[in-house]
C-alpha atoms as a PDB file:
ATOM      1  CA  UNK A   1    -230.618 -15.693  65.230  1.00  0.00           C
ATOM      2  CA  UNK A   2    -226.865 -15.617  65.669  1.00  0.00           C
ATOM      3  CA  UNK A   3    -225.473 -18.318  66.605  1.00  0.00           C
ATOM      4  CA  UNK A   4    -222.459 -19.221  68.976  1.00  0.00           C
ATOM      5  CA  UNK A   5    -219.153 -18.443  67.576  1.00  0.00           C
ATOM      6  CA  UNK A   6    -215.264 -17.242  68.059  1.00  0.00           C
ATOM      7  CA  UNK A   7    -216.246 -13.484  67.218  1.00  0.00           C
ATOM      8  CA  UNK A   8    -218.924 -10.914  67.264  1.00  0.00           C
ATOM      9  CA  UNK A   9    -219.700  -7.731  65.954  1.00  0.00           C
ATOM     10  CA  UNK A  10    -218.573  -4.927  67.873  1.00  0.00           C
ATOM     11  CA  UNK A  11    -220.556  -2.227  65.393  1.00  0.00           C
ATOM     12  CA  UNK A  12    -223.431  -2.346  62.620  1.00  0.00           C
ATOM     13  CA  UNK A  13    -222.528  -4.586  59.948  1.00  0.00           C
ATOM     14  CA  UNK A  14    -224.748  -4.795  56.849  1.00  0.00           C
ATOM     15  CA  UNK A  15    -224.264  -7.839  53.919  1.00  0.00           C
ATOM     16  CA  UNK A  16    -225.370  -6.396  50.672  1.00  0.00           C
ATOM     17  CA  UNK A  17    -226.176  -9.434  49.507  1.00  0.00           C
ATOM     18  CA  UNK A  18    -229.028 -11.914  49.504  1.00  0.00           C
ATOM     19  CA  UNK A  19    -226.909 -15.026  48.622  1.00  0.00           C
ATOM     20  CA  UNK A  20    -227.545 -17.794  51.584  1.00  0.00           C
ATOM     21  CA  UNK A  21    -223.811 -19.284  51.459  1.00  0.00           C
ATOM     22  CA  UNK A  22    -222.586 -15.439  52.656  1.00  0.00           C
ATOM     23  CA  UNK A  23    -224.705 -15.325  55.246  1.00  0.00           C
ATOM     24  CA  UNK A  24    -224.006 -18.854  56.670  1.00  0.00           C
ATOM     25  CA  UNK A  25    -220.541 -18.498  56.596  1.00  0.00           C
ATOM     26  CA  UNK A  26    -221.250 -14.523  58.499  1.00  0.00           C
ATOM     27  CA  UNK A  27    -223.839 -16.461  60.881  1.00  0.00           C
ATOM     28  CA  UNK A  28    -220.796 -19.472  61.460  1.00  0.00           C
ATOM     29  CA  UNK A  29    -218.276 -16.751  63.008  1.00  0.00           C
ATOM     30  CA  UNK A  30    -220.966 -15.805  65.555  1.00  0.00           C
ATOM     31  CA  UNK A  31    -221.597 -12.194  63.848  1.00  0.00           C
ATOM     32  CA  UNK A  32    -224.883  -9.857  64.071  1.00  0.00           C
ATOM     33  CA  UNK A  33    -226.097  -8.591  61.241  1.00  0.00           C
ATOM     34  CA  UNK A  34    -228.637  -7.300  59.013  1.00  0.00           C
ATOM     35  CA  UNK A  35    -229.236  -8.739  55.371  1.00  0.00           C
ATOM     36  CA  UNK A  36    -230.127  -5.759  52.625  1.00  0.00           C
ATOM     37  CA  UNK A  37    -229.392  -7.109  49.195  1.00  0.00           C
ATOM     38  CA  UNK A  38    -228.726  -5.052  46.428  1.00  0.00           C
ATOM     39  CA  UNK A  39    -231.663  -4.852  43.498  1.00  0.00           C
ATOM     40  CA  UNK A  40    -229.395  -2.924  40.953  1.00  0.00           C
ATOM     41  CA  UNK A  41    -229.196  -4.989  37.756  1.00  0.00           C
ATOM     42  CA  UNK A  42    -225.687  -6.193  37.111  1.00  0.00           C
ATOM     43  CA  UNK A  43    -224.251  -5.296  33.915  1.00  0.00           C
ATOM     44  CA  UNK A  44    -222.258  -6.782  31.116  1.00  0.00           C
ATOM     45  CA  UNK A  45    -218.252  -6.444  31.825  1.00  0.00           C
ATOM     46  CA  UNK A  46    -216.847  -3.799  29.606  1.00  0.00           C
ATOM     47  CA  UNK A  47    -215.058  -4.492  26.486  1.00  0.00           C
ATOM     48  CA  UNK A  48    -211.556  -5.499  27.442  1.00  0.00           C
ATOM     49  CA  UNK A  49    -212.438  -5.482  31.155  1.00  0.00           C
ATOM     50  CA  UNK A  50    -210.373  -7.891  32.883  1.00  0.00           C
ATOM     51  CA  UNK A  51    -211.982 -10.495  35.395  1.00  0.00           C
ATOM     52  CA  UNK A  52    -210.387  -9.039  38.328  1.00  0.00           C
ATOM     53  CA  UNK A  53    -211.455  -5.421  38.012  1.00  0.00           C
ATOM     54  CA  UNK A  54    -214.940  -6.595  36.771  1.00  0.00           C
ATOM     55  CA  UNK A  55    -215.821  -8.665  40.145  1.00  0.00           C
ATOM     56  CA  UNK A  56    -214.151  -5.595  42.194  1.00  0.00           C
ATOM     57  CA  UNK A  57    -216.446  -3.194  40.235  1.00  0.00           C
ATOM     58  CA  UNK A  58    -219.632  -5.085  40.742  1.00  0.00           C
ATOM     59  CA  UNK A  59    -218.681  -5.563  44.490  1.00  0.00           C
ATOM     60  CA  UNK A  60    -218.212  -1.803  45.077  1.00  0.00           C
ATOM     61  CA  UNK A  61    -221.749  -1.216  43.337  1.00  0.00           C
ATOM     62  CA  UNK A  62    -223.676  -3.342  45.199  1.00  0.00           C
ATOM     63  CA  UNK A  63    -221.854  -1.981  48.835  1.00  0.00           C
ATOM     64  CA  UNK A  64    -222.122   1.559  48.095  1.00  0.00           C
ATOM     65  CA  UNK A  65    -225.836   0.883  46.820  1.00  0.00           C
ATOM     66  CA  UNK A  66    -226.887  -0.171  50.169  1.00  0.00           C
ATOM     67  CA  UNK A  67    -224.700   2.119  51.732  1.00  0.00           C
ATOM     68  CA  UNK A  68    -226.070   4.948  50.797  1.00  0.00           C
ATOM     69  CA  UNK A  69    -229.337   4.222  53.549  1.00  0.00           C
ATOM     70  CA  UNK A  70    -227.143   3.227  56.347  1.00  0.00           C
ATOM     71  CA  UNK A  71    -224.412   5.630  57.129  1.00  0.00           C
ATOM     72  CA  UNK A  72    -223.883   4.815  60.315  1.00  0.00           C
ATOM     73  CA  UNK A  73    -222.889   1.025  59.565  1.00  0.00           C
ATOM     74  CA  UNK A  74    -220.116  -1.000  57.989  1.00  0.00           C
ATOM     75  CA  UNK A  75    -221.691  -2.598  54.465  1.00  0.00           C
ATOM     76  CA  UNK A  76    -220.124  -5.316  53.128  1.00  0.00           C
ATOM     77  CA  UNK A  77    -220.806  -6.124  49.404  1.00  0.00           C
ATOM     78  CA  UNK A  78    -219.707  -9.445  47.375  1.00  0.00           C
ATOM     79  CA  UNK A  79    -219.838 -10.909  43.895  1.00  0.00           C
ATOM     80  CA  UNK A  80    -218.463 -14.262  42.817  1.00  0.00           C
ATOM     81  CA  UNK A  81    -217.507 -15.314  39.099  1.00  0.00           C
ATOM     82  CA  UNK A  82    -215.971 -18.196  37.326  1.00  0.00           C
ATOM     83  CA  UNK A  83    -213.782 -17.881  34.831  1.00  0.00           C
ATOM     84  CA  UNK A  84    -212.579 -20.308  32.147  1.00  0.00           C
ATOM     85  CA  UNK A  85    -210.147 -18.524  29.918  1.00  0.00           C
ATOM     86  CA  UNK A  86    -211.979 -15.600  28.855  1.00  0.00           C
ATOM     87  CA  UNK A  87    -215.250 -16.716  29.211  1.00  0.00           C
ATOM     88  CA  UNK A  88    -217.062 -14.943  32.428  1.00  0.00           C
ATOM     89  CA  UNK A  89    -219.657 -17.306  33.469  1.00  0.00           C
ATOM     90  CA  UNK A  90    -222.374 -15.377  35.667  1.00  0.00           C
ATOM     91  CA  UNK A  91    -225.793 -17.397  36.516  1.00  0.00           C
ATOM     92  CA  UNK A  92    -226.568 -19.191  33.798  1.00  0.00           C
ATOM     93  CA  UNK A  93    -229.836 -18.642  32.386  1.00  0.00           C
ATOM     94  CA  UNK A  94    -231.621 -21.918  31.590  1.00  0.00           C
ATOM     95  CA  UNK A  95    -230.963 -25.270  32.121  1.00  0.00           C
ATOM     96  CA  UNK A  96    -229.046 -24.886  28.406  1.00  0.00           C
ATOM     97  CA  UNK A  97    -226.948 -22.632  29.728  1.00  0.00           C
ATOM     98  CA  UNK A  98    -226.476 -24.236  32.767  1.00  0.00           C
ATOM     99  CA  UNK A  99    -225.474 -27.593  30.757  1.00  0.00           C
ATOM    100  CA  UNK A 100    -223.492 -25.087  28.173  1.00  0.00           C
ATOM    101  CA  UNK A 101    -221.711 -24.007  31.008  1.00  0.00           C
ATOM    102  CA  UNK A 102    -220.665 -27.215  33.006  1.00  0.00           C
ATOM    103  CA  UNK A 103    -220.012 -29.255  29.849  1.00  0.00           C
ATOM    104  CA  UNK A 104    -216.899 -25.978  29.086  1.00  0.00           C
ATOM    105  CA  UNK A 105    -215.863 -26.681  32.774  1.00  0.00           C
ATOM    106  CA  UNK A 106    -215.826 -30.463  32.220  1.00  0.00           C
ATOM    107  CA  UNK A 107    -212.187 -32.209  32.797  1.00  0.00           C
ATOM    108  CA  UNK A 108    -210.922 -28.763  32.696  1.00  0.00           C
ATOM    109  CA  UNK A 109    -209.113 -26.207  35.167  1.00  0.00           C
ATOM    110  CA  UNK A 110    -211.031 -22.938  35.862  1.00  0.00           C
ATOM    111  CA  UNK A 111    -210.873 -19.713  37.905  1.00  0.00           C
ATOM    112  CA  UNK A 112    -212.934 -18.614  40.694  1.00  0.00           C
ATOM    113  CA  UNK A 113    -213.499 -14.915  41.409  1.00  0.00           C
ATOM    114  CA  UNK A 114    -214.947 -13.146  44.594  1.00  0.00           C
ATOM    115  CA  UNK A 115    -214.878  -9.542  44.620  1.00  0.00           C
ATOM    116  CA  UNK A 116    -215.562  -7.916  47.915  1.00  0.00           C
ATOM    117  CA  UNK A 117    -216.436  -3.953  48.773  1.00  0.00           C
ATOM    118  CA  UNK A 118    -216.546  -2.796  52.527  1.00  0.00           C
ATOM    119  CA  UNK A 119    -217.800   0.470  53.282  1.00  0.00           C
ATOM    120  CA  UNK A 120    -217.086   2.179  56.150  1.00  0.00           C
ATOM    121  CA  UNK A 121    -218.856   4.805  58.332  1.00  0.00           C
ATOM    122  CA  UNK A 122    -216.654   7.295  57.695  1.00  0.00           C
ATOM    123  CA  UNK A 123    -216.668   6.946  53.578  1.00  0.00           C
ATOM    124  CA  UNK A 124    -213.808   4.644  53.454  1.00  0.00           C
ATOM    125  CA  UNK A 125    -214.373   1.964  50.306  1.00  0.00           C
ATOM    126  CA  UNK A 126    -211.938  -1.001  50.647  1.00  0.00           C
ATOM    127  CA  UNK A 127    -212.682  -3.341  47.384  1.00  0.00           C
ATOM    128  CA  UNK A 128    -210.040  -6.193  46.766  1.00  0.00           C
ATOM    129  CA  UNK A 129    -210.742  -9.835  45.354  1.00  0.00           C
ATOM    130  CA  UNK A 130    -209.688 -13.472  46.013  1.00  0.00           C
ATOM    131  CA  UNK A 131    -209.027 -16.242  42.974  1.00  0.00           C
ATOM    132  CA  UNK A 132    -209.027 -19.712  43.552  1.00  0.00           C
ATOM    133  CA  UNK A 133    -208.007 -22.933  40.894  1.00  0.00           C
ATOM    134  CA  UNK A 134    -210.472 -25.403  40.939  1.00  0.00           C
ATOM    135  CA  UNK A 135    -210.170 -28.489  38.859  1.00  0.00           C
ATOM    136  CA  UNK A 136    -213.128 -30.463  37.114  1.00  0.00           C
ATOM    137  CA  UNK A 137    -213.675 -34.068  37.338  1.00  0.00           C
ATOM    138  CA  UNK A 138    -214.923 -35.077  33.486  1.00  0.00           C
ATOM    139  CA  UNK A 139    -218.082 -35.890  33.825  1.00  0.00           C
ATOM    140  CA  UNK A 140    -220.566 -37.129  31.258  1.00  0.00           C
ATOM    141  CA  UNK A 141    -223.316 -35.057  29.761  1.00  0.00           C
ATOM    142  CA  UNK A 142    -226.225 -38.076  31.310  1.00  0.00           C
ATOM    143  CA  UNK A 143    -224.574 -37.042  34.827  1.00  0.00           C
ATOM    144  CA  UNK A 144    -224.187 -33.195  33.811  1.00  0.00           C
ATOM    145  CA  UNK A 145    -227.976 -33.108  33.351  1.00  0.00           C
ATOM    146  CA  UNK A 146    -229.259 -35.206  36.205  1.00  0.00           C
ATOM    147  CA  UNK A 147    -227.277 -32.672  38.401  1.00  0.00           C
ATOM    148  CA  UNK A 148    -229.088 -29.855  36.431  1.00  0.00           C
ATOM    149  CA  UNK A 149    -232.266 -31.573  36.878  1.00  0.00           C
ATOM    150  CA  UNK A 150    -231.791 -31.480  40.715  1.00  0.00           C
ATOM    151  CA  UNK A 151    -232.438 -27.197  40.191  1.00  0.00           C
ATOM    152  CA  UNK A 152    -228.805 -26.476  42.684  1.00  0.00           C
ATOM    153  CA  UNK A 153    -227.160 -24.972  39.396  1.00  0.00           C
ATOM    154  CA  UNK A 154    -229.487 -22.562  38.493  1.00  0.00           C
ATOM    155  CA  UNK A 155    -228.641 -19.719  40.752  1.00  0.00           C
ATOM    156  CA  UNK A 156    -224.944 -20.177  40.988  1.00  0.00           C
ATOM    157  CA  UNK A 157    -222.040 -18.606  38.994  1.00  0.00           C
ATOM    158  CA  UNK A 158    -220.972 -21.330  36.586  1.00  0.00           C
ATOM    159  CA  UNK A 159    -223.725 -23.521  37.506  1.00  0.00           C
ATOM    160  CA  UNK A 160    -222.616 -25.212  40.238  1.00  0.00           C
ATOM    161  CA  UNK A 161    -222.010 -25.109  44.145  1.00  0.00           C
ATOM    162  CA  UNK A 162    -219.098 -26.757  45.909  1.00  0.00           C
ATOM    163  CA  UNK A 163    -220.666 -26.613  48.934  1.00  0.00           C
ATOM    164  CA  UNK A 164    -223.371 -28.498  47.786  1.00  0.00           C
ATOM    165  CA  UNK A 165    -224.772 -31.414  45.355  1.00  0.00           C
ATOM    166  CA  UNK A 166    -222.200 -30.355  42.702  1.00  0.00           C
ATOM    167  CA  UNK A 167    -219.355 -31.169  45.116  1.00  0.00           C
ATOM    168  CA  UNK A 168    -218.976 -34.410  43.042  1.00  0.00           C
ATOM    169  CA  UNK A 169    -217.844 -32.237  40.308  1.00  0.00           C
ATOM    170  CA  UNK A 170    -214.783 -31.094  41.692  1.00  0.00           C
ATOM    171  CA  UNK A 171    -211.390 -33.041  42.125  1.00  0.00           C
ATOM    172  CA  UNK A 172    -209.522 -30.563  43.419  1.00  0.00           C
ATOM    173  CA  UNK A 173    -208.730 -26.503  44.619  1.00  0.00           C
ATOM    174  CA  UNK A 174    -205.887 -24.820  44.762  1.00  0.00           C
ATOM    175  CA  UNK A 175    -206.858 -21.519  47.472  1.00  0.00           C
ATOM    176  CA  UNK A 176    -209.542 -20.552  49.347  1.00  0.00           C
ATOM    177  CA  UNK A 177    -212.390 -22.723  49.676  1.00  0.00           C
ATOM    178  CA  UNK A 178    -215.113 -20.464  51.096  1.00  0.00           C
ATOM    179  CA  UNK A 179    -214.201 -17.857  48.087  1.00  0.00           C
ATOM    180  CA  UNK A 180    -215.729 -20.926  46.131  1.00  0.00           C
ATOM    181  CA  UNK A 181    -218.624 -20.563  48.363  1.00  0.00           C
ATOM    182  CA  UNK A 182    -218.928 -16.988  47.630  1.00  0.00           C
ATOM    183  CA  UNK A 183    -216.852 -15.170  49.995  1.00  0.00           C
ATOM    184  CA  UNK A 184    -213.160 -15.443  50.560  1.00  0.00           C
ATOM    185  CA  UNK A 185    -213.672 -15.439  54.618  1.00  0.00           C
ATOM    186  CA  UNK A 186    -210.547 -14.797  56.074  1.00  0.00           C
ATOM    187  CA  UNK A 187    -209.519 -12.349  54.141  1.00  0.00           C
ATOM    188  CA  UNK A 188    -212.679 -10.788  55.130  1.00  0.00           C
ATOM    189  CA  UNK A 189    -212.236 -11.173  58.278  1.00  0.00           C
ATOM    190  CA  UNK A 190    -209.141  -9.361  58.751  1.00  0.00           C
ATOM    191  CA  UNK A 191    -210.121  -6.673  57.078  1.00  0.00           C
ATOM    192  CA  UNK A 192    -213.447  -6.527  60.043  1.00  0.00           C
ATOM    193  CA  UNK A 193    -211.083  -7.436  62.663  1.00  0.00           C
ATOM    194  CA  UNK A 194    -208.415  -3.993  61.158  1.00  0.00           C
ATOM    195  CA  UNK A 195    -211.278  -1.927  61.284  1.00  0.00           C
ATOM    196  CA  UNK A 196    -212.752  -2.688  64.686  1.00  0.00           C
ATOM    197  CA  UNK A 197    -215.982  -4.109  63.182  1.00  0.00           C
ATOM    198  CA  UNK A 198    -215.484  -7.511  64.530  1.00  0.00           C
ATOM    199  CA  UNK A 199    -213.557  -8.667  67.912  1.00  0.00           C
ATOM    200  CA  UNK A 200    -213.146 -12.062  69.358  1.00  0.00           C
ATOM    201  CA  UNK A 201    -216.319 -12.669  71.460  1.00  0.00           C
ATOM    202  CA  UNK A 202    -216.278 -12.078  75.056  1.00  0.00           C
ATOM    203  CA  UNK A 203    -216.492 -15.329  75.979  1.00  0.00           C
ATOM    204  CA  UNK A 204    -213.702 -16.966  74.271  1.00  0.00           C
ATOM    205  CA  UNK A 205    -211.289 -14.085  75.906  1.00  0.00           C
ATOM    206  CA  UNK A 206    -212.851 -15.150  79.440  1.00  0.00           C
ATOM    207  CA  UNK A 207    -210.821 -19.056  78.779  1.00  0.00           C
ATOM    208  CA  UNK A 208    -207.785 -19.129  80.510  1.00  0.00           C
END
């Protein structure tokens, strides 16, 4: 159900994603729509391929997957990375992994990713992507595996979630929070509001 909020969706706007943090922060703003994730496996970055252009190319695959079936709406696609020199950490795999990962992020300063892909009715692709410094508390590997234990790393890129348990973690960011989250809302946002996708709602324009 959508909730109350400052905008609302003045066309058909798809998320081509199934992560729940997207479609919060979507829901938050007060928008309408419909949820079609992506099943396309996501693969390896190239050899050489830098961060940047990987996130933006595995953005633009997942929107123009789902946009094939709905070319009458907007489709909005998203993937989020973290980055600790060149180490691209995705998911992680198994609790190993996941204790791999957050023992190499440990005390240290790492990049967040979010590529985004917006497709519009009319074939426009708009793919750009948001990176955000956030800085690691060192934490000990007794405390690294009780948070693993809790299961909140095991579906998030670099095994954690700011927005959640593994908030602890973190001492400090340096950008946009909600491109932590998994999508780098305002920028977003303006993007919706350029197109004519998304308008303040009606009844925040009827205040005086």
């Amino acid at each position: 159900m959508t909730r109350k909020g400052p905008f609302t969706t003045d066309s058909p706007l798809v998320l081509a994603s199934g992560s729940p943090r997207r479609k919060e922060l979507l829901t938050d703003l007060g928008l309408d729509f419909k949820v079609h994730p992506s099943t396309l496996d996501e693969p390896a970055p190239d050899e050489a391929e830098l961060p940047l252009d990987y996130v933006q190319r595995m953005a633009e695959m997942k929107a123009l997957d789902i946009a094939r079936g709905y070319k009458t709406s907007t489709v909005l696609g998203a993937d989020t990375i973290v980055v600790l020199g060149d180490w691209i950490m995705g998911k992680p795999k198994d609790a190993s992994d996941a204790l791999g990962m957050l023992s190499a992020l440990s005390g240290r300063t790492h990049q967040v990713i979010t590529g985004f892909c917006i497709v519009l009715p009319d074939g426009s692709v708009i793919t750009k992507a948001v990176q955000t410094a956030v800085d690691m508390r060192t934490s000990t590997t007794a405390e690294l595996k009780s948070y693993i234990a809790t299961k909140e790393p095991m579906d998030k890129a670099g095994a954690y979630a700011i927005q959640g348990i593994g908030t602890f973690l973190v001492s400090g960011i340096r950008g946009s929070y909600t491109n932590v989250v998994g999508l780098p809302l305002t920028r977003v946002l303006e993007i919706l509001m350029q197109w004519e996708v998304v308008i303040p709602s009606k009844s925040s324009c009827a205040l005086p």
